[in-house]
Protein backbone atom coordinates (compact mmCIF):
# COMPACT_ATOMS: atom_id res chain seq x y z
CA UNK A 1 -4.40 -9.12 -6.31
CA UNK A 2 -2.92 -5.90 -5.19
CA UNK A 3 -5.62 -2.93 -6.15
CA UNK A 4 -3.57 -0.75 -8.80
CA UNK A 5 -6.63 1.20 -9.79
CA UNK A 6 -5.96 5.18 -10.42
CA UNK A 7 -7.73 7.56 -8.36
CA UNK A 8 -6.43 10.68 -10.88
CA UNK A 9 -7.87 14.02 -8.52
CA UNK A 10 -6.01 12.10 -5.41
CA UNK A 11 -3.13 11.15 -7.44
CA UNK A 12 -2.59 15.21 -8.43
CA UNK A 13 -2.45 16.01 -4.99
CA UNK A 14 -0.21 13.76 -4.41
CA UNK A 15 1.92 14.48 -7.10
CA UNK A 16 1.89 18.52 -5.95
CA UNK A 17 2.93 16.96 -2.53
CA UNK A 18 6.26 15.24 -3.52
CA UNK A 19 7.17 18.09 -6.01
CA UNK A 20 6.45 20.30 -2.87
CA UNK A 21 8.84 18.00 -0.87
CA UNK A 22 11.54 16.94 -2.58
CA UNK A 23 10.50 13.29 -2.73
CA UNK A 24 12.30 10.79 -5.48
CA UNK A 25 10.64 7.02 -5.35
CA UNK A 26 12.57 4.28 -6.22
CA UNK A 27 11.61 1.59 -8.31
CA UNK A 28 11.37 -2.06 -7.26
CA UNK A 29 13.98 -2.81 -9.73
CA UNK A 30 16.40 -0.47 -8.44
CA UNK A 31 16.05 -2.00 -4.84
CA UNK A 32 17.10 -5.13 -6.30
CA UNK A 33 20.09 -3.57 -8.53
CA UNK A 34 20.97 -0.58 -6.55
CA UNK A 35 23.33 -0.03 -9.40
CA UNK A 36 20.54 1.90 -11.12
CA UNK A 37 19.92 4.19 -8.98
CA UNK A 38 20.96 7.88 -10.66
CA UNK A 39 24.65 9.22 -10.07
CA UNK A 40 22.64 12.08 -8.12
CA UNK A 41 20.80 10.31 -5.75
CA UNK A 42 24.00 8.12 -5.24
CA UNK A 43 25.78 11.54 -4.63
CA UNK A 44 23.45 12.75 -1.93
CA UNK A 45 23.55 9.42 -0.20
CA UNK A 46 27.35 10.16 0.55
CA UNK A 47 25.95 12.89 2.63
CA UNK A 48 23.16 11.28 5.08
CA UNK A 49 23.42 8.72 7.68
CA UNK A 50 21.65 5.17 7.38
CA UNK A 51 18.87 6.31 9.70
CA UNK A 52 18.34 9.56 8.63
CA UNK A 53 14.68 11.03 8.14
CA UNK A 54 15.15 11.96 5.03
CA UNK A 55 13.31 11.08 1.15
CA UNK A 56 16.44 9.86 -0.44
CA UNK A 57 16.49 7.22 2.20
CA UNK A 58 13.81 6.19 0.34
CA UNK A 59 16.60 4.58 -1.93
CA UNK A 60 18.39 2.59 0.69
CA UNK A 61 15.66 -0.01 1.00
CA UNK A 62 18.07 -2.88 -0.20
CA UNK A 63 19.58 -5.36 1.16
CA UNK A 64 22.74 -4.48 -0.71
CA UNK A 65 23.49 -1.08 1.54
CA UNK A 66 27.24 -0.80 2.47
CA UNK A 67 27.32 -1.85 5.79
CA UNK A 68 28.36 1.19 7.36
CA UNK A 69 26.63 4.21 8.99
CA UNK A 70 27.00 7.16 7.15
CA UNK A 71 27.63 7.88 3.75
CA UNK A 72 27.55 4.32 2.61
CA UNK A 73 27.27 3.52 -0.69
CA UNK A 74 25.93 -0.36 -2.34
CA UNK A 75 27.62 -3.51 -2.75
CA UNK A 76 26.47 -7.22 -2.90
CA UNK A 77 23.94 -8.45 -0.43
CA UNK A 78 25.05 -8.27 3.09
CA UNK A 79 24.65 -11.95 4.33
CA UNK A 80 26.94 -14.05 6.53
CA UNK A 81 27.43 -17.59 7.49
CA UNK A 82 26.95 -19.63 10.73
CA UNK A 83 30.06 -21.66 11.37
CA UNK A 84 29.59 -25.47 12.40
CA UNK A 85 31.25 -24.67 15.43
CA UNK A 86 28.54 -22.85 16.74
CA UNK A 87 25.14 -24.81 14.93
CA UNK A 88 26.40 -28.12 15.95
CA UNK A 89 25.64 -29.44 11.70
CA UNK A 90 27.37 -29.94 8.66
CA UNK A 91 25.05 -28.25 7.14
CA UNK A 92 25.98 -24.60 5.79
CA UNK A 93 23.70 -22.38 7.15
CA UNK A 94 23.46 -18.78 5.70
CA UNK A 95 21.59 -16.00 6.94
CA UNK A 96 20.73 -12.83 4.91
CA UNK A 97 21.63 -9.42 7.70
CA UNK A 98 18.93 -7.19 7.79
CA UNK A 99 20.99 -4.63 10.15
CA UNK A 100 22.09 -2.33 7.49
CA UNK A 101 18.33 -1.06 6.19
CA UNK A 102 17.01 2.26 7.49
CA UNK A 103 15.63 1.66 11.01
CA UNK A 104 18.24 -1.72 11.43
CA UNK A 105 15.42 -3.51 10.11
CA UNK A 106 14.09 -5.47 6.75
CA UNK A 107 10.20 -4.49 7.51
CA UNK A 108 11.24 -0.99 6.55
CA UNK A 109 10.77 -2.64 2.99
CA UNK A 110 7.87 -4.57 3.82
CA UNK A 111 6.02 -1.49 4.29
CA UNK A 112 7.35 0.22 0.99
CA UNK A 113 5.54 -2.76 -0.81
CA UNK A 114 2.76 -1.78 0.61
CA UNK A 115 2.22 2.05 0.96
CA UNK A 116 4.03 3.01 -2.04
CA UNK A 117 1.17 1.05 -5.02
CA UNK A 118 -1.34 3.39 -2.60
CA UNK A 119 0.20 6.36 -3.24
CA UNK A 120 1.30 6.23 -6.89
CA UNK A 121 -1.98 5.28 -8.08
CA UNK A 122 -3.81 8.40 -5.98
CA UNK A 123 -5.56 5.56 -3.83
CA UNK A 124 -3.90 7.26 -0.74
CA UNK A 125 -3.95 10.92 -0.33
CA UNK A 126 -1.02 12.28 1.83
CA UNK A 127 -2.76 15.03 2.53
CA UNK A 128 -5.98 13.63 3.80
CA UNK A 129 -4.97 10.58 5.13
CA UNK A 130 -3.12 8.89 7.68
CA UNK A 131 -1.36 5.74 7.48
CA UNK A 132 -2.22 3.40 9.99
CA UNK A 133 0.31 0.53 11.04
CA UNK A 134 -0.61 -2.06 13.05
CA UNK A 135 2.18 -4.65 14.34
CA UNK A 136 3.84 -6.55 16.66
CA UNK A 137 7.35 -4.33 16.44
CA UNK A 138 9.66 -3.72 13.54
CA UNK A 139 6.59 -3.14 11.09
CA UNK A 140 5.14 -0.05 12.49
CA UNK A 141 8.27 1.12 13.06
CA UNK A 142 9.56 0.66 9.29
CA UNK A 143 6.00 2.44 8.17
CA UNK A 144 6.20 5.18 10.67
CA UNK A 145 9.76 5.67 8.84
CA UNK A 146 8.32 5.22 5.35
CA UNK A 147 5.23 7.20 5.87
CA UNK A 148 7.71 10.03 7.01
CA UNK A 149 9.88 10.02 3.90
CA UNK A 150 6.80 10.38 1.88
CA UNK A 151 5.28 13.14 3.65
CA UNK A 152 2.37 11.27 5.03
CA UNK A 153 1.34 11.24 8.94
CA UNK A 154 1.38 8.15 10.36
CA UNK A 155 -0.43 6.15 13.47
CA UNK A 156 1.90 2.71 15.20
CA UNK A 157 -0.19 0.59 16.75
CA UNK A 158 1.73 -2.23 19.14
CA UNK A 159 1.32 -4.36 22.11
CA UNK A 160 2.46 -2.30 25.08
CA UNK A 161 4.57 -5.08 26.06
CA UNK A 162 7.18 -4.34 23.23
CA UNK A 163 10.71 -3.26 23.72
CA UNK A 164 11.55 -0.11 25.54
CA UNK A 165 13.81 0.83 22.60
CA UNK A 166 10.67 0.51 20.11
CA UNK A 167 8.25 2.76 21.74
CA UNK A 168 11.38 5.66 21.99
CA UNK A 169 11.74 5.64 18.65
CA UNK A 170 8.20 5.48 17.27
CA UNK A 171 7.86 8.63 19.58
CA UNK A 172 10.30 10.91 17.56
CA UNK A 173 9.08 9.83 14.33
CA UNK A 174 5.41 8.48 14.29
CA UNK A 175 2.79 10.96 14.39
CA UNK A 176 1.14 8.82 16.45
CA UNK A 177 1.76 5.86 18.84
CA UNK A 178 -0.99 3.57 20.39
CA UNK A 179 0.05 0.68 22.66
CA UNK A 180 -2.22 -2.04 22.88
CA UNK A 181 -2.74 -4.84 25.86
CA UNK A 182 -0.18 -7.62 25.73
CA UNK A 183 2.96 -8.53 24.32
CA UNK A 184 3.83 -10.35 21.08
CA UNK A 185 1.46 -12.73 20.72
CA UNK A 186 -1.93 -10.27 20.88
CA UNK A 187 -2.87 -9.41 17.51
CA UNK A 188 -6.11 -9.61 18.17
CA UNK A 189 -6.07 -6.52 20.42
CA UNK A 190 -4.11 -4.65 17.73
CA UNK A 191 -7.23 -5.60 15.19
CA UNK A 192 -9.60 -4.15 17.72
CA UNK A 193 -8.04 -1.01 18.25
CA UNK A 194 -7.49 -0.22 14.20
CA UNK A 195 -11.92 -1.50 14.29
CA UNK A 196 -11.88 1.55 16.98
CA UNK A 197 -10.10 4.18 14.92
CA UNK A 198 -12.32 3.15 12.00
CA UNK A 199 -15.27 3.69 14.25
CA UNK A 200 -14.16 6.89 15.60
CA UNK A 201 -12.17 8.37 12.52
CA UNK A 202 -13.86 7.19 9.56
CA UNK A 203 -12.47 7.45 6.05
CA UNK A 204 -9.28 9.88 6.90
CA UNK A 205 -7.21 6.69 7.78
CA UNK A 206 -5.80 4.07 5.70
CA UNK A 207 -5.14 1.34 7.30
CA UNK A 208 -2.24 -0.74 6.17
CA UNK A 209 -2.47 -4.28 7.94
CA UNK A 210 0.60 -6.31 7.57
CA UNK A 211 -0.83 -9.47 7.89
CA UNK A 212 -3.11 -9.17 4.60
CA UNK A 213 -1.04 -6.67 2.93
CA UNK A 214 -0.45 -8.49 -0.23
CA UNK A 215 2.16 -5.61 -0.92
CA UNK A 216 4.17 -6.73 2.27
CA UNK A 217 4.46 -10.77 0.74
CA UNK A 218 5.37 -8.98 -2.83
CA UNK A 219 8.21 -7.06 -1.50
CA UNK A 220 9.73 -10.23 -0.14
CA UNK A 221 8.93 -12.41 -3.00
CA UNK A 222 10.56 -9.94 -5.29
CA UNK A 223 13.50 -8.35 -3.13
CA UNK A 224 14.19 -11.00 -0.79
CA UNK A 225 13.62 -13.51 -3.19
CA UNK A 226 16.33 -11.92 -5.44
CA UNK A 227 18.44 -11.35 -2.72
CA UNK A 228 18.72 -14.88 -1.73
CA UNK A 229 19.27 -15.72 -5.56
CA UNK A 230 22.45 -14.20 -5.78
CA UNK A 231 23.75 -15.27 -2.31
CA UNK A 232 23.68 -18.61 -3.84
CA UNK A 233 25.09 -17.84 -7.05
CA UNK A 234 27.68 -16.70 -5.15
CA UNK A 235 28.22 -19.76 -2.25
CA UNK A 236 26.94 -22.82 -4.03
CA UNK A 237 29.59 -25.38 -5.28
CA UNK A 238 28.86 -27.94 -8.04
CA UNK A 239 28.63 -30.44 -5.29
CA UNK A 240 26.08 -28.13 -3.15
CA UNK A 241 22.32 -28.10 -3.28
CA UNK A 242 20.00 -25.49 -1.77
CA UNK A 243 17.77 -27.46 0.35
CA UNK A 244 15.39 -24.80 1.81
CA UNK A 245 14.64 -21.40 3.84
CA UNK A 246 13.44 -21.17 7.68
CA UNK A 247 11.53 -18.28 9.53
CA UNK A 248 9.18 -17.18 12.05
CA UNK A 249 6.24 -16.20 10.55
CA UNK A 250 5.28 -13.07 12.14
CA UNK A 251 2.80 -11.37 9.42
CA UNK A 252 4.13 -14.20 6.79
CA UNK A 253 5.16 -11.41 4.82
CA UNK A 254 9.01 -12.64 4.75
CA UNK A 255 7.71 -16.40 3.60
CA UNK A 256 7.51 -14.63 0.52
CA UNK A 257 10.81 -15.03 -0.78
CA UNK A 258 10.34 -18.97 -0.07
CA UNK A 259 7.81 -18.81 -3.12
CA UNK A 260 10.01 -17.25 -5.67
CA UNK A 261 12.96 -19.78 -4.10
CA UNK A 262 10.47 -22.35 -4.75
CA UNK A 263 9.99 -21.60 -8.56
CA UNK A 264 13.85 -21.77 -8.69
CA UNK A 265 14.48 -24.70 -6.57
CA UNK A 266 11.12 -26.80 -7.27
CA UNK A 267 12.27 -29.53 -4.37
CA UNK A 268 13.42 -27.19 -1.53
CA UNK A 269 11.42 -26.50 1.53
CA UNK A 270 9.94 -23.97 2.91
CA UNK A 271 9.73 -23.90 6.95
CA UNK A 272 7.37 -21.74 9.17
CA UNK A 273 7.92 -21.22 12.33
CA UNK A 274 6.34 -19.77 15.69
CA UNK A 275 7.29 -19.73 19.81
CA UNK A 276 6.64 -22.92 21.43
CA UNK A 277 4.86 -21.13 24.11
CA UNK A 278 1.70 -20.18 21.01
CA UNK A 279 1.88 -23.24 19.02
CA UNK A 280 -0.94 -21.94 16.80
CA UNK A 281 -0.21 -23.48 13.14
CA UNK A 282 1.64 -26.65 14.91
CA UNK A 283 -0.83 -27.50 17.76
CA UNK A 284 -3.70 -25.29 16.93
CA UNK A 285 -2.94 -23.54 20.44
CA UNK A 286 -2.45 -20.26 21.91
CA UNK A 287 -0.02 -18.53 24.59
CA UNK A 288 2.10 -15.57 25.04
CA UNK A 289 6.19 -15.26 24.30
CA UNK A 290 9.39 -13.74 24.54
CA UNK A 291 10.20 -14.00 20.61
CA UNK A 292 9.54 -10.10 19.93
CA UNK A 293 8.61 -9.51 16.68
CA UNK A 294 6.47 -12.48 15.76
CA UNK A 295 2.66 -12.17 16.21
CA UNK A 296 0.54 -15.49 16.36
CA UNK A 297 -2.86 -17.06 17.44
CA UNK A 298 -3.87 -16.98 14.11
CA UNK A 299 -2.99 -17.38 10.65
CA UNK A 300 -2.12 -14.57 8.71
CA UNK A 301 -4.09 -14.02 5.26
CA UNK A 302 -0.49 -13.27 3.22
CA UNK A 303 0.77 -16.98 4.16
CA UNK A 304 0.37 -19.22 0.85
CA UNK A 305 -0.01 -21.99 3.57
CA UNK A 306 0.09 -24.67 0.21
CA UNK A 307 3.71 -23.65 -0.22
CA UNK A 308 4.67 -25.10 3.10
CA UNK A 309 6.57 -27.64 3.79
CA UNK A 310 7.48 -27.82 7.32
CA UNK A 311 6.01 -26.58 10.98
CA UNK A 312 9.14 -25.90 13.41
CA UNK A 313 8.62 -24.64 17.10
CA UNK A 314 11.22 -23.06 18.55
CA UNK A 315 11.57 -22.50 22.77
CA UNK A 316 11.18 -19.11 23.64
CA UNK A 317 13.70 -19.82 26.69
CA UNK A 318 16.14 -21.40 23.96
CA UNK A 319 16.01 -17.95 22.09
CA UNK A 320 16.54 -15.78 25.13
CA UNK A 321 19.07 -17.93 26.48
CA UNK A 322 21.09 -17.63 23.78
CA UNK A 323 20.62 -13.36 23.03
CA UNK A 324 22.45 -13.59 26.20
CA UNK A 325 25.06 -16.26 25.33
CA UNK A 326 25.49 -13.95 22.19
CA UNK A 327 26.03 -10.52 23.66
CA UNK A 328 27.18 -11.03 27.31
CA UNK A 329 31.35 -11.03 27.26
CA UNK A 330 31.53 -13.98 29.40
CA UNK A 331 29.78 -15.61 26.55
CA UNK A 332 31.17 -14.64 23.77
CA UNK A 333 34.64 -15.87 25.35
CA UNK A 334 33.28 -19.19 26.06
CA UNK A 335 32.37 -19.66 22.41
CA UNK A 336 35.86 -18.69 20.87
CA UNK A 337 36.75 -21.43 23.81
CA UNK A 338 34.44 -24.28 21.86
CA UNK A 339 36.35 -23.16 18.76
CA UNK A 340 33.89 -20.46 17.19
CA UNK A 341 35.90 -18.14 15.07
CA UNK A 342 36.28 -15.00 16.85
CA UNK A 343 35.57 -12.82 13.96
CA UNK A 344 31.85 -14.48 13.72
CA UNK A 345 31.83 -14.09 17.84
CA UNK A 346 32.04 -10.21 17.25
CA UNK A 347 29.21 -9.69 14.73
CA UNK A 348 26.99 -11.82 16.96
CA UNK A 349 25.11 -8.63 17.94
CA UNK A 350 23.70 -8.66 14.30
CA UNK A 351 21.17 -11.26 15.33
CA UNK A 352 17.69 -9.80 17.33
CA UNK A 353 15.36 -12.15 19.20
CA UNK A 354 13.43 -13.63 16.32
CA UNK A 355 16.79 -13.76 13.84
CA UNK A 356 18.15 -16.15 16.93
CA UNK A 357 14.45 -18.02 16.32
CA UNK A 358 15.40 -17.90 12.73
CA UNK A 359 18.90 -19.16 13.03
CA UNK A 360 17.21 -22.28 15.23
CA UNK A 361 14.94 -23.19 13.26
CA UNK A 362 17.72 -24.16 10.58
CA UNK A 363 19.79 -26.01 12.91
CA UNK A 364 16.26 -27.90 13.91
CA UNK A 365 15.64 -28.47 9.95
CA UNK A 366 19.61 -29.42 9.62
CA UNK A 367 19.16 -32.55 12.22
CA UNK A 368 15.76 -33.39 11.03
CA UNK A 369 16.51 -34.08 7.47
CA UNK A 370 20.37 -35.25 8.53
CA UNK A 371 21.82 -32.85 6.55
CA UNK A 372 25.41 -32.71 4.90
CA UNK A 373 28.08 -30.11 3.86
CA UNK A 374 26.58 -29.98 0.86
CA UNK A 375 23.39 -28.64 2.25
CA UNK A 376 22.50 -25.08 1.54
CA UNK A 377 19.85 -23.58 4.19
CA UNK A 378 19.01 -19.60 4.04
CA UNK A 379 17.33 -17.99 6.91
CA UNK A 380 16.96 -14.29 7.99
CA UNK A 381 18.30 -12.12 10.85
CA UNK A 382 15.37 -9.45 10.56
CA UNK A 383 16.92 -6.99 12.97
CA UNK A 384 19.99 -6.51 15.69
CA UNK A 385 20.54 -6.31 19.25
CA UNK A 386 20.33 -2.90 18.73
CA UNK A 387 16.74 -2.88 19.01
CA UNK A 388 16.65 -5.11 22.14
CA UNK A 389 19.06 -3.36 24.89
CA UNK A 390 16.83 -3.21 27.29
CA UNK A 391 16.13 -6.87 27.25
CA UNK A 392 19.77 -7.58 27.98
CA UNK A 393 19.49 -4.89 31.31
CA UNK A 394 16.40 -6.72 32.26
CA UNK A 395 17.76 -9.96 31.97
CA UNK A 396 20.51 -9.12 33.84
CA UNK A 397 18.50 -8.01 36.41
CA UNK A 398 16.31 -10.46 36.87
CA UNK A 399 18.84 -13.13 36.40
CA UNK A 400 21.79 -12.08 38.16
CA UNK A 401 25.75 -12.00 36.56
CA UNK A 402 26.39 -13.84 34.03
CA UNK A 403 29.17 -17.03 34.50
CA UNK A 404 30.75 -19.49 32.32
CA UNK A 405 28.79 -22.09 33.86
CA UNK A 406 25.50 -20.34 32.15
CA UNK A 407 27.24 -20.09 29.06
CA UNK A 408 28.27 -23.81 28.97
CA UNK A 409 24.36 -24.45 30.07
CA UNK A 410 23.44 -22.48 27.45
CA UNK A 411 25.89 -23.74 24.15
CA UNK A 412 25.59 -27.26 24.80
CA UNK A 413 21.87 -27.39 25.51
CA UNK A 414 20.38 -25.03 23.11
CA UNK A 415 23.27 -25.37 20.02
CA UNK A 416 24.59 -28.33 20.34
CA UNK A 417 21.84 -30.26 21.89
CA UNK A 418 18.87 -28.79 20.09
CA UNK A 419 16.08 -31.19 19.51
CA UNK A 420 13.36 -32.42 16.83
CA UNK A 421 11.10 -32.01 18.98
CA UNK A 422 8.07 -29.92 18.12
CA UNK A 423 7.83 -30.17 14.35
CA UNK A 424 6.07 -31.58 11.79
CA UNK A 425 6.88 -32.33 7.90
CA UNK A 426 3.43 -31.01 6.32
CA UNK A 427 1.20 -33.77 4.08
CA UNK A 428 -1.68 -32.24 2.30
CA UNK A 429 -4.39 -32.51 4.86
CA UNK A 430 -2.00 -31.01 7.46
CA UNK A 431 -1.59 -27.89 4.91
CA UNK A 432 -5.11 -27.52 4.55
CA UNK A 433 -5.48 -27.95 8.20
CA UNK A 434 -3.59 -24.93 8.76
CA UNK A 435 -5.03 -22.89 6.28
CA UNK A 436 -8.02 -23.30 7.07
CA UNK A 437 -7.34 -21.92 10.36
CA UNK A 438 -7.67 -18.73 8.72
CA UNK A 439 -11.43 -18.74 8.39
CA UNK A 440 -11.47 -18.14 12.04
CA UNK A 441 -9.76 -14.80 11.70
CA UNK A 442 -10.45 -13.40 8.67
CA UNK A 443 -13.70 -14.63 7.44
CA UNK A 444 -15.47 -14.35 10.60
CA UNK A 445 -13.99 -11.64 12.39
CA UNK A 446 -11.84 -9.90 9.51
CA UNK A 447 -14.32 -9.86 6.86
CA UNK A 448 -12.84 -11.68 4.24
CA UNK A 449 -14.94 -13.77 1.85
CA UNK A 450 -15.54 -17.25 1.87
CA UNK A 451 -15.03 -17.08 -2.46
CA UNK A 452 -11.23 -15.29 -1.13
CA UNK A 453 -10.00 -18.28 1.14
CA UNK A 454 -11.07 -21.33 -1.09
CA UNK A 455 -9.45 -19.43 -4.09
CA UNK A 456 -6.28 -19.50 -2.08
CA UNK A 457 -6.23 -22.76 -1.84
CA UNK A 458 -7.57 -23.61 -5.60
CA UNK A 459 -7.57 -21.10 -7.64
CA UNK A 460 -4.13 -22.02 -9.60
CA UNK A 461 -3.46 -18.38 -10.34
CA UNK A 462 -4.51 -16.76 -7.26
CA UNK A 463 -0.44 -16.28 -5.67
CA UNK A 464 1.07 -16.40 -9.13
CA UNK A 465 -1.30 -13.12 -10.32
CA UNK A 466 -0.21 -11.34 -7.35
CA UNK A 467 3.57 -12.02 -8.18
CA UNK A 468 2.76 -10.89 -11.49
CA UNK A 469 2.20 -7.16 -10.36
CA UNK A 470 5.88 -6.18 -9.48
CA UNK A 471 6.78 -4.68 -13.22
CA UNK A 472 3.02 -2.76 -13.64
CA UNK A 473 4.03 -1.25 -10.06
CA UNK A 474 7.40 -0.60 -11.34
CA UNK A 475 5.80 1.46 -13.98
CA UNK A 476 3.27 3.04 -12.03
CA UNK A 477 6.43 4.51 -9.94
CA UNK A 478 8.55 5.30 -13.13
CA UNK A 479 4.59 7.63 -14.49
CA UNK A 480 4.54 9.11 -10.74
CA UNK A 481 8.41 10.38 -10.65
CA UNK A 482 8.02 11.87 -14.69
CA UNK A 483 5.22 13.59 -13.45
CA UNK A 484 6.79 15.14 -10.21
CA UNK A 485 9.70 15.63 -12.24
CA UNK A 486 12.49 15.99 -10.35
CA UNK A 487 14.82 13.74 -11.97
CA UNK A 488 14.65 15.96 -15.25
């Protein structure tokens, strides 16, 4: 479970701090029903710009912002749906948009979930420590961006191989940015360096690792569980069943939701998914990729690995193939061509890398399972080709002009020819078999216990205590604000 004990001399200074700085937290609940948010926080929204470094972004962790900008206020949950034109299934296959947090990306909660239970119970000190966040992209970026609203310093760790547009950023905001060897795929190197800082730092950092953050899985459960509730309270028909949720696992973190979808919709699946090129949970193997944003060779210690149902593998030439299909003109003509609608065609530039991953990994599940109209699937688009710009230049570079011909290549290989291959429908021993892939990591290297990883696995309560904890660390937020007291 999440550690919610008090550390009351910490906690004062931290208190002092926020009074000091102006800084309002929200509560979970609020995130999922922005309509609770106070008529004076709401008011000073109407003033600041999505991105803004300010505290009262603080409130705009949702996935119900108004997708606009500047001054935006909240709605319903910003999803959309892939037309049949462009998947090549009946199935209907929704995606929730994760454009329109603070930083253009969903980890910017992820990271809330977990630094915010630190700070209200004193356990972190914002003015002794620093927040360390190691990742693979959009998660050291979202707690740079946290860690800033709060008034703590912050360290980003990722692999130097990253997007150009990443490191910029990180530079204006983190306190601190460390690029390890290696591109997407080399988390071990990240785990090194934060062993280094230990070494060399001591106690004056807190390090907040995403892949056994238990407040990272939490936030998704809860929010992004929710989230994906009311989308299909929304688009379900009396004749349509939810059948199940895909995504790139990354830290696991976003999996979450597919537990709390699970205790909703007891038969629907839950698919993982990772580059072909580091087939890690599917082949027990190991590579490097192009899918920014999802770090592999091992399992991560948030993934309730008994909760899944299915292994999918997705090309990582398929998903760059297709970021350029998406945002190069000649492309996006080509598609209205085929018969996609032309008002989808122009928001294609709300998918990134891995929300293309995402988006394949549903049509895979779609064909595997022969799927209807009737067939719900949810999936994620994490970020936008916002983040990835230079990828596009490079590609273009490397690659040459873009033609129709590449497009065609590219639509009817990719969409409308995409595969089975590479997947597997998980039995028992094949769940364990991946789970227990975490020893490896964690146990061995990581020092987690042996008592931690078979209680994962057994312990009937272990996953259900943890998503237990949302409403004590609602009211562990609720005790910090009364005592800042700014919302008198």
């Amino acid at each position: 479970m999440i550690d919610l004990t008090i550390n009351e001399k910490q906690l004062e200074r931290t208190v002092q701090r926020a009074r000091e700085r102006d800084i309002i937290i929200p509560t979970f609940e609020q995130q999922k029903h922005p309509e609770l948010i106070p008529d004076s926080v709401k008011n000073e929204l109407a003033k600041i710009g999505l991105w803004d470094v300010t505290s009262r972004n603080l409130f705009r962790i949702t996935w119900k912002n108004e997708p606009q900008e500047f001054g935006g206020g909240f709605g319903g949950v910003n999803y959309i749906e892939i037309p049949p034109e462009l998947t090549g299934v009946k199935a209907r296959i929704i995606a929730l948009v994760g454009k329109w947090f603070p930083t253009g990306a969903h980890k910017v909660g992820a990271t809330f979930g977990c630094l915010v239970p630190r700070l209200v119970t004193g356990q972190f000190d914002p003015t002794y420590h620093s927040a360390v966040w190691p990742s693979t992209g959009n998660y050291c970026r979202g707690g740079a961006y946290d860690s800033t609203l709060l008034s703590c310093d912050s360290i980003a760790i990722l692999p130097e191989g990253m997007s150009r547009e990443r490191f910029e950023w990180l530079s204006q905001v983190a306190g601190e940015v460390i690029a390890t060897p290696g591109c997407e795929s080399n988390v071990k190197e990240i785990f090194d360096k934060c062993h280094e800082l230990t070494a060399t730092r001591g106690d004056q950092i807190f390090i907040f690792n995403q892949f056994d953050e238990f407040g990272n899985h939490l936030w998704h459960y809860d929010i992004t569980g929710h989230a994906m509730e009311e989308v299909l309270e929304q688009e379900l028909g009396p004749d349509d069943r939810y059948f199940g949720v895909t995504l790139t696992t990354g830290s696991a973190g976003t999996l979450g939701c597919g537990d709390y979808m699970k205790e909703l919709f007891p038969t629907s699946k839950i698919a993982a998914g990772e580059a072909l090129q580091c087939p890690t949970l599917l082949y027990n193997g190991f590579g490097g990729h192009r899918i920014e944003g999802i770090g592999d060779k091992h399992v991560p210690w948030i993934h309730n690995v008994r909760n899944t149902d299915m292994l999918i593998d997705v090309d990582d030439e398929a998903t760059m193939s297709l970021v350029r299909l998406f945002n190069e003109q000649v492309g996006r003509e080509y598609l209205v061509k085929q018969g996609v609608p032309t008002e989808f065609v122009e928001q294609l530039d709300l998918l990134g890398i891995s929300s293309v991953a995402n988006s394949l990994m549903a049509i895979k599940m779609a064909k595997w399972y022969d799927l209807d109209e009737n067939d719900v699937i949810l999936t994620v688009w994490t970020d936008s080709m916002e983040l990835y710009q230079s990828r596009m230049h490079e590609m273009h570079e490397e690659q040459g002009e873009y033609t129709e011909t590449d497009a065609a290549v590219a639509f009817n290989h990719y969409l409308l020819g995409q595969s089975t291959d590479h997947m597997e429908e998980l039995t028992y021993p094949a769940r364990k078999r991946v789970h227990n892939l975490k020893y490896y990591t964690w146990v061995e290297q990581q020092g987690k216990t042996y008592e931690e990883i078979q209680a994962q696995w057994y312990a009937e309560n272990y996953w259900n205590d943890i998503h237990g904890q949302m409403a004590e660390m609602d009211e562990l937020i609720r005790e910090f604000n009364d005592r800042v007291g700014l919302l008198k």
